[in-house]
N, C-alpha and C. Protein backbone atom coordinates (compact mmCIF):
# COMPACT_ATOMS: atom_id res chain seq x y z
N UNK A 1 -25.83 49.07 18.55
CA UNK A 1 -25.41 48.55 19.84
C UNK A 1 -25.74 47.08 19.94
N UNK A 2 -26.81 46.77 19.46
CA UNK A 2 -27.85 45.30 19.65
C UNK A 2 -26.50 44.66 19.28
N UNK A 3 -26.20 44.79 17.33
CA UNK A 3 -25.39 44.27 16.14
C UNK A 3 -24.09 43.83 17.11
N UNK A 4 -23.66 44.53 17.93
CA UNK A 4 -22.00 44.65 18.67
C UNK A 4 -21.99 43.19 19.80
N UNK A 5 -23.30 43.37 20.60
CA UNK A 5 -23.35 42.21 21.36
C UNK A 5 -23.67 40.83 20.57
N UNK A 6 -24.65 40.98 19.54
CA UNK A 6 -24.65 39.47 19.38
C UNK A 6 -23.16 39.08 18.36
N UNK A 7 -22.45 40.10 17.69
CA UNK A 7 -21.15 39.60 17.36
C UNK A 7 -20.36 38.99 18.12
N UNK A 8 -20.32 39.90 19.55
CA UNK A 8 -19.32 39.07 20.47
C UNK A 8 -20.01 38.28 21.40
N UNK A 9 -21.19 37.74 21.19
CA UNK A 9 -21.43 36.54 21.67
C UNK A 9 -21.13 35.07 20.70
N UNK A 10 -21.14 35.64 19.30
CA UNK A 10 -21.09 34.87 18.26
C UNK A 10 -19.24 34.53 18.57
N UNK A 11 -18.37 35.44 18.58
CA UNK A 11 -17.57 35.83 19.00
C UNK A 11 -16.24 34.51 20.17
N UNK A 12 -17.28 34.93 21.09
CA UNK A 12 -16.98 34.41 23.00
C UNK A 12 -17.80 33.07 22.10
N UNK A 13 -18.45 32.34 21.79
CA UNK A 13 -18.94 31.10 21.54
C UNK A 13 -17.41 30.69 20.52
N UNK A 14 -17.29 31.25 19.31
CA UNK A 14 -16.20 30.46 18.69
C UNK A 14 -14.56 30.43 19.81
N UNK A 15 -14.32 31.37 20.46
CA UNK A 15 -12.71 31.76 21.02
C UNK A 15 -13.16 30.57 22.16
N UNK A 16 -14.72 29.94 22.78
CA UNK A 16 -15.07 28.91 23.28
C UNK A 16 -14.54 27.64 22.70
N UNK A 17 -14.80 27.54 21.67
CA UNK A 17 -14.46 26.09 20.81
C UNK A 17 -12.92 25.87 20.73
N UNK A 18 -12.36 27.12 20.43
CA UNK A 18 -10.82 26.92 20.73
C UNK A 18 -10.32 26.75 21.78
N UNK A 19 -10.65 27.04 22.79
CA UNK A 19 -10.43 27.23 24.12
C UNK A 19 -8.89 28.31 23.98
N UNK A 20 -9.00 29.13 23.62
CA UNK A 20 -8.56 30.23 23.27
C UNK A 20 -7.92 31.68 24.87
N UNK A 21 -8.92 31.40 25.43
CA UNK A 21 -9.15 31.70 27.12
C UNK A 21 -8.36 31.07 27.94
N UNK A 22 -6.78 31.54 28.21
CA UNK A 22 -6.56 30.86 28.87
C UNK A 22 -6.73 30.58 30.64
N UNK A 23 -7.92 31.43 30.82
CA UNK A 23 -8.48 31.01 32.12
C UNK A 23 -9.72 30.37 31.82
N UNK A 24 -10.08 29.92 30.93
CA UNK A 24 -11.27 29.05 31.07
C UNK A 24 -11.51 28.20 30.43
N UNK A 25 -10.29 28.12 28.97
CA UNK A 25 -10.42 26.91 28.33
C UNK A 25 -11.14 26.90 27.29
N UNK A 26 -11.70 25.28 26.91
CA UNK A 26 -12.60 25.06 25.87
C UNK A 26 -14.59 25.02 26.50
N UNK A 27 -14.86 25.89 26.75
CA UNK A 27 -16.05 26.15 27.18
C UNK A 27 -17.22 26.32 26.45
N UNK A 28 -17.29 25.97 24.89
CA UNK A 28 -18.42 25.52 23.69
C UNK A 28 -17.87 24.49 22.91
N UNK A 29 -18.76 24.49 22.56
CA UNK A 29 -19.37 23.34 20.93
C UNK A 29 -19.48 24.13 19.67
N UNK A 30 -19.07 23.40 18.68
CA UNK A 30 -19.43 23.94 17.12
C UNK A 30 -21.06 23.84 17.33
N UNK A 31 -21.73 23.26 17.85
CA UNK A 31 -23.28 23.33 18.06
C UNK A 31 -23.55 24.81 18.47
N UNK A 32 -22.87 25.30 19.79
CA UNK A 32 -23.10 26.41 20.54
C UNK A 32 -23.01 27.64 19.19
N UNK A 33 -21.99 27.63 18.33
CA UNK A 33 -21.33 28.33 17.36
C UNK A 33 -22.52 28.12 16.06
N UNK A 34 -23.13 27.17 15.94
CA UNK A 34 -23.91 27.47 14.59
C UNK A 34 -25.38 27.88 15.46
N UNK A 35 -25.66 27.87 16.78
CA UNK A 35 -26.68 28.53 16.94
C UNK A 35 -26.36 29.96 16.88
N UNK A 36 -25.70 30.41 17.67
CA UNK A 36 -25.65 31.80 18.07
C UNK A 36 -25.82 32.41 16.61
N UNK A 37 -24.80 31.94 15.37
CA UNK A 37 -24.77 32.40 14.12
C UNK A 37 -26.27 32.10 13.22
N UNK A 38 -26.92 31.11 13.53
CA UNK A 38 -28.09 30.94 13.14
C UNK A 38 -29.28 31.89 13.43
N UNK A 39 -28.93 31.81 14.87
CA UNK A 39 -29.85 33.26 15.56
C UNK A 39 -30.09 34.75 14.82
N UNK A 40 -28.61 34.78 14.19
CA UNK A 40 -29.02 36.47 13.90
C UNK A 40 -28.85 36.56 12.09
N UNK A 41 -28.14 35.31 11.58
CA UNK A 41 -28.02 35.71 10.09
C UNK A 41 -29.08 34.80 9.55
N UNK A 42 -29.36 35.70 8.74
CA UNK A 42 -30.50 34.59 7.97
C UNK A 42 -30.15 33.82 6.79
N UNK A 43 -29.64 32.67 7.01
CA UNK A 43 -28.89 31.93 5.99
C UNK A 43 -29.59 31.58 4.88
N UNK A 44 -31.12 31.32 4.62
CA UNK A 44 -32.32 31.10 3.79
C UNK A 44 -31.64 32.12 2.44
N UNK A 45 -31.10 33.32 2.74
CA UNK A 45 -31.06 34.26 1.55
C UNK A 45 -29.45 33.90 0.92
N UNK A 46 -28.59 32.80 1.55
CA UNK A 46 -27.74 32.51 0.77
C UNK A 46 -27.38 31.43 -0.28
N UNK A 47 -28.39 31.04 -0.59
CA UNK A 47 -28.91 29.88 -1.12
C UNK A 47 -30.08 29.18 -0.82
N UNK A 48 -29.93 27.47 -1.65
CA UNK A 48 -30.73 26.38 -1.20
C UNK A 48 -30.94 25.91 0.00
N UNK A 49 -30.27 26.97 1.14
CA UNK A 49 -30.49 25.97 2.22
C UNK A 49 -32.21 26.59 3.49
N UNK A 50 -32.52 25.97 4.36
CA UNK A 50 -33.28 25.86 4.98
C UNK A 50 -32.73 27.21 6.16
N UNK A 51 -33.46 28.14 6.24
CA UNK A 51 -33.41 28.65 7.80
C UNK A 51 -33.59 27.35 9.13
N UNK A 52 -32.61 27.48 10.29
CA UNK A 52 -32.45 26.47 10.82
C UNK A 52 -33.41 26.72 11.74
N UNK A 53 -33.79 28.29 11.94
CA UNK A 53 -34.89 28.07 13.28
C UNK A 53 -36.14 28.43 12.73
N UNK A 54 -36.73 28.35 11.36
CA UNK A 54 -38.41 27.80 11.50
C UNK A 54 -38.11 26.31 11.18
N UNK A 55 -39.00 25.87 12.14
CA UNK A 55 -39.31 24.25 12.25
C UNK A 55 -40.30 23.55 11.41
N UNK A 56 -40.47 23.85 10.13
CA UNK A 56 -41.41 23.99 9.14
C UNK A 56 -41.03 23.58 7.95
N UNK A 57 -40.89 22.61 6.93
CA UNK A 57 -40.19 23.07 5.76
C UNK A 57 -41.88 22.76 5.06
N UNK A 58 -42.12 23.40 4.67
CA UNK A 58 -43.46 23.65 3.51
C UNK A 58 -43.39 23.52 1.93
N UNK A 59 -44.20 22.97 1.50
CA UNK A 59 -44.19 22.98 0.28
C UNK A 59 -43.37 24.39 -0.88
N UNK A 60 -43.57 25.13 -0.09
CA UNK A 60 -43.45 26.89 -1.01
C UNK A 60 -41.94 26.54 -1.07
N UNK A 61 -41.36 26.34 0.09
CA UNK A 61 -39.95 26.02 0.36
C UNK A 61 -39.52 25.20 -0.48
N UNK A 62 -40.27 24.52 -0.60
CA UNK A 62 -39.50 22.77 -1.96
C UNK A 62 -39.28 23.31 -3.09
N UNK A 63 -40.62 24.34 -3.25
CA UNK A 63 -40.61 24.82 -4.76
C UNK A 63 -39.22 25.84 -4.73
N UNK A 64 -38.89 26.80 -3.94
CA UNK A 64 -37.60 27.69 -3.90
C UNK A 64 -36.62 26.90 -4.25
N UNK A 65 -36.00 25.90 -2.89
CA UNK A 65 -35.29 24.96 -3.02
C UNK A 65 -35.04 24.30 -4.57
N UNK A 66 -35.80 23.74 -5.23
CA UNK A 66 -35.32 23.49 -6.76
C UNK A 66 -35.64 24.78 -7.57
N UNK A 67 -36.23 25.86 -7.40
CA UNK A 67 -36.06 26.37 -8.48
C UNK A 67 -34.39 26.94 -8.07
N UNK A 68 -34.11 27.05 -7.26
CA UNK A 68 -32.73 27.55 -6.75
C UNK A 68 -31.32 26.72 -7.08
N UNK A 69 -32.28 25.30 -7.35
CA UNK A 69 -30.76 24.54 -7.27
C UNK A 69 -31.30 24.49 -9.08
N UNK A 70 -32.46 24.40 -9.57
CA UNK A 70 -31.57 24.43 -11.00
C UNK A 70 -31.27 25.70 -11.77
N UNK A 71 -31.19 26.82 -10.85
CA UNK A 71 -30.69 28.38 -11.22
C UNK A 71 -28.94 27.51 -11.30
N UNK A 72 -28.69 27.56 -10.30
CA UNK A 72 -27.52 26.88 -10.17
C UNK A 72 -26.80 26.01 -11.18
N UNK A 73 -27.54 24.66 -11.33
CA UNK A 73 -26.74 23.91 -12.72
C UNK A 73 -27.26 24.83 -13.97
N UNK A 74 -28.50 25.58 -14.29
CA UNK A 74 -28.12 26.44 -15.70
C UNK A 74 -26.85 27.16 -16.13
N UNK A 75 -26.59 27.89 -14.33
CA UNK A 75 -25.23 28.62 -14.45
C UNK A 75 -24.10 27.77 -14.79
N UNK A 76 -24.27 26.90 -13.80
CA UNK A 76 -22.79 25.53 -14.32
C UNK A 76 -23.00 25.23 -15.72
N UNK A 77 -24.08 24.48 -16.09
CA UNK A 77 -23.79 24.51 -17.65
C UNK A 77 -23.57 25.81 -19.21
N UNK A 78 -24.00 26.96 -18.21
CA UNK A 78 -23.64 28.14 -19.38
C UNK A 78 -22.04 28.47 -19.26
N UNK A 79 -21.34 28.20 -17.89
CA UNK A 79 -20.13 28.23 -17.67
C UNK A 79 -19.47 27.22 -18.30
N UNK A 80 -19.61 25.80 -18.27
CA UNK A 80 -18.89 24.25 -19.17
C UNK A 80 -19.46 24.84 -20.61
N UNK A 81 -20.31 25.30 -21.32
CA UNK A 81 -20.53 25.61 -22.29
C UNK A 81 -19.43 26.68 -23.18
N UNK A 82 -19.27 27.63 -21.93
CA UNK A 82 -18.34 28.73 -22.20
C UNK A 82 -16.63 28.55 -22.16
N UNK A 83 -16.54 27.39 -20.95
CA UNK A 83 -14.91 27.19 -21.09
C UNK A 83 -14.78 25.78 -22.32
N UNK A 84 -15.88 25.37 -23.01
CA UNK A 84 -15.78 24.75 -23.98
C UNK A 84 -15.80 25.38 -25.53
N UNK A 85 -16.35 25.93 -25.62
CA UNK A 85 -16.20 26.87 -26.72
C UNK A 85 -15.24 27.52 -26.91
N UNK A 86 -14.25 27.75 -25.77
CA UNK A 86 -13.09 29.08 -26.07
C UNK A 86 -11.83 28.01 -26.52
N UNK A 87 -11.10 28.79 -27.59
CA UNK A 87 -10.35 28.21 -28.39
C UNK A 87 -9.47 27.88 -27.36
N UNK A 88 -8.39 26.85 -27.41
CA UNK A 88 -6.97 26.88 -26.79
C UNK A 88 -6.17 28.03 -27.44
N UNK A 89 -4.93 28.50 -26.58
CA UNK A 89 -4.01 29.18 -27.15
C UNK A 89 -3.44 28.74 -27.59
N UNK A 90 -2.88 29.38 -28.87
CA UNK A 90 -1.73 28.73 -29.55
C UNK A 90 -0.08 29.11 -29.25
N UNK A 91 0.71 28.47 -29.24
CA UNK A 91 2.08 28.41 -28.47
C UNK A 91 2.65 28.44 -29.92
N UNK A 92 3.86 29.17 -29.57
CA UNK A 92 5.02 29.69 -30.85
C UNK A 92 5.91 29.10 -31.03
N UNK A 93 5.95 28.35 -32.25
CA UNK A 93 7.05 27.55 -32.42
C UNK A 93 8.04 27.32 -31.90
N UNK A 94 8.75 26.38 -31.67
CA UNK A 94 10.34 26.53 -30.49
C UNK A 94 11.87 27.23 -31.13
N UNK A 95 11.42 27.56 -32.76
CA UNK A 95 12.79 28.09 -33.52
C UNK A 95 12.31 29.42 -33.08
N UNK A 96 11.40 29.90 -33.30
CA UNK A 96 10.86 31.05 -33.63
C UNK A 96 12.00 31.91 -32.58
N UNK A 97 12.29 33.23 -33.26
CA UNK A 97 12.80 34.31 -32.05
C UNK A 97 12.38 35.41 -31.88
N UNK A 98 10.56 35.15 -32.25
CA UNK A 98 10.01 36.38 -31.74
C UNK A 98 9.84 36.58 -30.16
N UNK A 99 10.14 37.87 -30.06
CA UNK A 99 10.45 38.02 -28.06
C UNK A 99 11.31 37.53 -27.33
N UNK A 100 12.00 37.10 -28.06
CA UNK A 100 13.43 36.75 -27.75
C UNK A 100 14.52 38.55 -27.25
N UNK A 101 15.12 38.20 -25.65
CA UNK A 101 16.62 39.05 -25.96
C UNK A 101 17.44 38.65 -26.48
N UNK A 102 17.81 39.46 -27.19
CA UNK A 102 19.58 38.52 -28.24
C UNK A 102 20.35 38.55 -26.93
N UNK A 103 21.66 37.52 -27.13
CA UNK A 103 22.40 37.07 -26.50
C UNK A 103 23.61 38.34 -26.16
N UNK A 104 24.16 38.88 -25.09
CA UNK A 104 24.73 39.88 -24.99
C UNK A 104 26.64 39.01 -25.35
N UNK A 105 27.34 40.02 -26.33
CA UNK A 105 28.39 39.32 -26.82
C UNK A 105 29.51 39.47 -26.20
């Protein structure tokens, strides 16, 4: 039940920014919209970034923060490693008439 209201407050804040309502218009901010969404998701677990409502960034945090961002470029470089290594395809001569339909007579 809790989950249902803060959606459609998350909700009524964005159809705000559009002014979407046409009896009331544009009645929020993208501010209004990253709190409400800040409030209930915990963005800390989708990466490098900072939870926006502890007011704290601590050392423990710095250390996450880079070990997180160079999880990140290892992956980018095992990926440039991998689309570098893979051969090009090779393309079939232009006489060739393999896979070719013959011409109907």
């Amino acid at each position: 039940m809790k989950i249902g209201e803060e959606v459609g407050e998350t909700n009524q804040a964005v159809i705000g920014v559009l002014g979407q309502n046409p009896r009331k218009g544009v009645t929020h901010t993208w501010e209004d919209v990253h709190a409400e969404l800040y409030r209930h998701v915990d963005v800390g677990t989708l990466g490098p970034l900072p939870n926006m409502y502890e007011p704290a960034w601590f050392p423990e945090k710095t250390a996450a923060a880079i070990a997180e961002a160079a999880g990140l470029i290892a992956a980018l470089a095992g990926l440039l490693v991998l689309v570098l290594r893979t051969p090009p395809r090779r393309s079939r001569p232009s006489g060739s008439s393999e896979g070719r339909v013959p011409p109907l007579r």
